[in-house]
Protein backbone atom coordinates (compact mmCIF):
# COMPACT_ATOMS: atom_id res chain seq x y z
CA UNK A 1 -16.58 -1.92 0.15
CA UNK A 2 -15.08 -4.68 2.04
CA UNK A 3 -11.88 -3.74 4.36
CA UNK A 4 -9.41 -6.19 6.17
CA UNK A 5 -7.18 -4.57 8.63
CA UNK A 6 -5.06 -5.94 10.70
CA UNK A 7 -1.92 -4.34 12.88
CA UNK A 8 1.09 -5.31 14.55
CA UNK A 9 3.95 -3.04 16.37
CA UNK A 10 7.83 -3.94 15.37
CA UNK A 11 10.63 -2.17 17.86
CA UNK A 12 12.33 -0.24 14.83
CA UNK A 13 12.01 3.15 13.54
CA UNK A 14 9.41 3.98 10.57
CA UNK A 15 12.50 4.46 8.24
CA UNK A 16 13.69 0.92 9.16
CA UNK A 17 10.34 -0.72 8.98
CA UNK A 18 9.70 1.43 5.31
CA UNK A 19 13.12 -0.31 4.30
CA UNK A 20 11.62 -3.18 4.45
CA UNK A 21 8.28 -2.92 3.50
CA UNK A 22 8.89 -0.79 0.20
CA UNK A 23 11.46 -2.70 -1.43
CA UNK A 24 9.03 -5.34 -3.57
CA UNK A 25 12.37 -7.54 -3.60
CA UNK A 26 12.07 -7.88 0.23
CA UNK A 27 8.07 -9.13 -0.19
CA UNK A 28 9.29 -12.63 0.15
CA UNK A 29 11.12 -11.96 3.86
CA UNK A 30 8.09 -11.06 5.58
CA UNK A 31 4.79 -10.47 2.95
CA UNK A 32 3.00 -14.33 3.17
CA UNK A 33 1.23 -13.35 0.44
CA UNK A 34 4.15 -13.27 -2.13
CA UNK A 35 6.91 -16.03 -3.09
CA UNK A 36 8.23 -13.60 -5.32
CA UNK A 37 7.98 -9.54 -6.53
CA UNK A 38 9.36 -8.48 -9.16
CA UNK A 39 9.38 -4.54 -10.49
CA UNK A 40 8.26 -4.46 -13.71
CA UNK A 41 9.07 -0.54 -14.25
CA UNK A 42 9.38 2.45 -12.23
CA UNK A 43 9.87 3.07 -8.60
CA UNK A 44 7.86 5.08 -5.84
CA UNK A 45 4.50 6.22 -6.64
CA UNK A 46 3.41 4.70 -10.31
CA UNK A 47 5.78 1.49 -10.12
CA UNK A 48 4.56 -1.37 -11.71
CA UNK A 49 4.81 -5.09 -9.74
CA UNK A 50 4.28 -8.76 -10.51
CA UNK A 51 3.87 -10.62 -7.59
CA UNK A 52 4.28 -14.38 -7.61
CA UNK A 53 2.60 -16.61 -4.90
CA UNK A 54 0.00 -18.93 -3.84
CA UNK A 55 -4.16 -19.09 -3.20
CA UNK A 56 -4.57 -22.45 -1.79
CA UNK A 57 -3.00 -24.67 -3.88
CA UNK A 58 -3.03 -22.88 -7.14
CA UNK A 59 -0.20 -20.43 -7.90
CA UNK A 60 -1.19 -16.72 -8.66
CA UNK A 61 0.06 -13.88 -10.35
CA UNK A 62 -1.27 -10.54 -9.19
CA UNK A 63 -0.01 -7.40 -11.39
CA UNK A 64 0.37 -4.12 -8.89
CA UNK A 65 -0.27 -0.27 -9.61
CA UNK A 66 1.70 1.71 -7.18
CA UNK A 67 -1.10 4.30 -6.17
CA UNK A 68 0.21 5.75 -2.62
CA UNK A 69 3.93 6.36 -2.05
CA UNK A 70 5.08 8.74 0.88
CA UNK A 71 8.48 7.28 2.22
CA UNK A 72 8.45 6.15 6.05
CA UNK A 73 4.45 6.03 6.24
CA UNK A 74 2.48 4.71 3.76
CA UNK A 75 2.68 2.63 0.06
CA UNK A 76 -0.65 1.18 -1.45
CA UNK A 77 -1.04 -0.70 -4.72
CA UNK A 78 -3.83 -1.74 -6.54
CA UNK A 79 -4.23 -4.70 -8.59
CA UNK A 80 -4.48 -4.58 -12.47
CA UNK A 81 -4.84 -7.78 -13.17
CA UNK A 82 -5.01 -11.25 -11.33
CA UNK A 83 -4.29 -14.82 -12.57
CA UNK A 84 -4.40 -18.38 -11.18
CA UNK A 85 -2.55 -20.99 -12.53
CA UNK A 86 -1.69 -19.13 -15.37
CA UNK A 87 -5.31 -18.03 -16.63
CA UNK A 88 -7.40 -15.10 -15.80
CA UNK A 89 -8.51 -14.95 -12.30
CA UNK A 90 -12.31 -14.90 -11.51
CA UNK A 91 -13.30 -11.39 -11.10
CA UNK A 92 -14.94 -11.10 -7.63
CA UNK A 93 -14.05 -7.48 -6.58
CA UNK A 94 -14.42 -4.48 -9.36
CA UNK A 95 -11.10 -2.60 -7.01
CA UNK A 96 -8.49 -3.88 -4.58
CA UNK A 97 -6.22 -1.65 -3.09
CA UNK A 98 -3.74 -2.52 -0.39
CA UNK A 99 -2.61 -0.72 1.96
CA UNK A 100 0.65 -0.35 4.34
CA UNK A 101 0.55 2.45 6.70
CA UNK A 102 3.50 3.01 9.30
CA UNK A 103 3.24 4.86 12.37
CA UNK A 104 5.64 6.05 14.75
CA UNK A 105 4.96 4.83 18.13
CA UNK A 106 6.83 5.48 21.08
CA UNK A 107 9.73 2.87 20.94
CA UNK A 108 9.34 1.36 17.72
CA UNK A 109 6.36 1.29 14.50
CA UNK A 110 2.82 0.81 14.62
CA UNK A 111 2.25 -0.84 11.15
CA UNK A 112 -1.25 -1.20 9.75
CA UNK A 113 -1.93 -3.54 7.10
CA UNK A 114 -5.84 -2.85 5.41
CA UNK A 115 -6.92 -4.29 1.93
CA UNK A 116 -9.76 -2.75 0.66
CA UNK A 117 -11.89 -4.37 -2.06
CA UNK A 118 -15.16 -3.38 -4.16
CA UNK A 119 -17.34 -6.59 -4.65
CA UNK A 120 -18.38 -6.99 -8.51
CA UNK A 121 -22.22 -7.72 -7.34
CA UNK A 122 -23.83 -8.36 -4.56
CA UNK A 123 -23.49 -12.44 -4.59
CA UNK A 124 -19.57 -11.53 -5.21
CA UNK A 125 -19.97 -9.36 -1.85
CA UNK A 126 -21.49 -12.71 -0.01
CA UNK A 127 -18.86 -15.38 -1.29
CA UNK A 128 -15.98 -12.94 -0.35
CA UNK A 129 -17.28 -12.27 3.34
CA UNK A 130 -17.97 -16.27 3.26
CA UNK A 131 -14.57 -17.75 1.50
CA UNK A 132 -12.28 -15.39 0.96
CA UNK A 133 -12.39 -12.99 4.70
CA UNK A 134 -10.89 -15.29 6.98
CA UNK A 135 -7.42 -16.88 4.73
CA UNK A 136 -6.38 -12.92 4.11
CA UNK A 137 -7.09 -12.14 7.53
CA UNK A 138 -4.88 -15.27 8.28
CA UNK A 139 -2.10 -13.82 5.87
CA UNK A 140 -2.15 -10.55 7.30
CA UNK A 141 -1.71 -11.79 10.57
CA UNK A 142 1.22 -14.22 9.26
CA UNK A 143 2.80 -10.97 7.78
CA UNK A 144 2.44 -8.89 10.54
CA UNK A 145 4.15 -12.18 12.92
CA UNK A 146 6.89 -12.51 10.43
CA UNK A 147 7.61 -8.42 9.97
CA UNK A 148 10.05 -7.85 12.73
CA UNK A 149 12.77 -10.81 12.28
CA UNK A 150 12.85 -9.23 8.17
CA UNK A 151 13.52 -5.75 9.67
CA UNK A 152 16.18 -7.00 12.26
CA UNK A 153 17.62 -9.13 9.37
């Protein structure tokens, strides 16, 4: 397994923060990694997602499982299926899950961000530590930066 975490702190309650974080409509305001989410079906724990962004200079299309939903602390997703530029992506992890856990911490939210993925093979495991590591870490960090002015918005 492969994990990325990164965490920020935003001056606002959990239940503000969660606001913003759970609606897939707000992904755009503050989530780098998505132009665009839209819900598919369902809401809370089993929704189904279609985010819309970019990997570099492709676009991408990553369909979203709802796994983990407990309001004002935590909503994961997985990924069902992943495209670039319209055609099936190339399968390097067998999982990915991501993660958003909020925290309550003293004047405002500690919010964690951690994406977990399972490498296909063992060469898949090398060219994602190699490649892929250091643009989502980049992301997360642009997420985390851009957070609090979508809350206070």
């Amino acid at each position: 397994m492969i994990e990325i975490e990164r965490s920020g702190h935003v001056l606002a309650s959990p239940a503000d923060v969660w606001t913003v974080v759970s609606d897939a409509r707000r992904a755009p305001d503050w989530f780098s990694f998505a132009e665009r989410t839209d819900v598919l079906s369902g809401s809370g724990r089993g929704e189904k997602r279609l985010q819309h962004g970019r990997w570099r200079t492709k676009t991408s299309e990553i369909e979203q499982e709802v796994i983990e939903f407990v309001p004002d602390k935590l909503i994961a997703w997985k990924h069902t299926a992943e495209r670039v530029d319209g055609k099936p992506a190339p399968v390097y992890a067998s999982s990915v899950v991501f993660r958003i856990e909020l925290e309550a911490d003293g004047d405002g939210t500690t919010i964690r961000l951690r994406l977990l993925r399972e490498p296909a093979d063992g060469l898949k495991k090398i060219a994602m530590k190699l490649f892929g590591s250091r643009d989502i870490t980049g992301r997360m960090e642009e997420s985390l930066h851009r957070l609090p002015g979508a809350v206070a918005s």
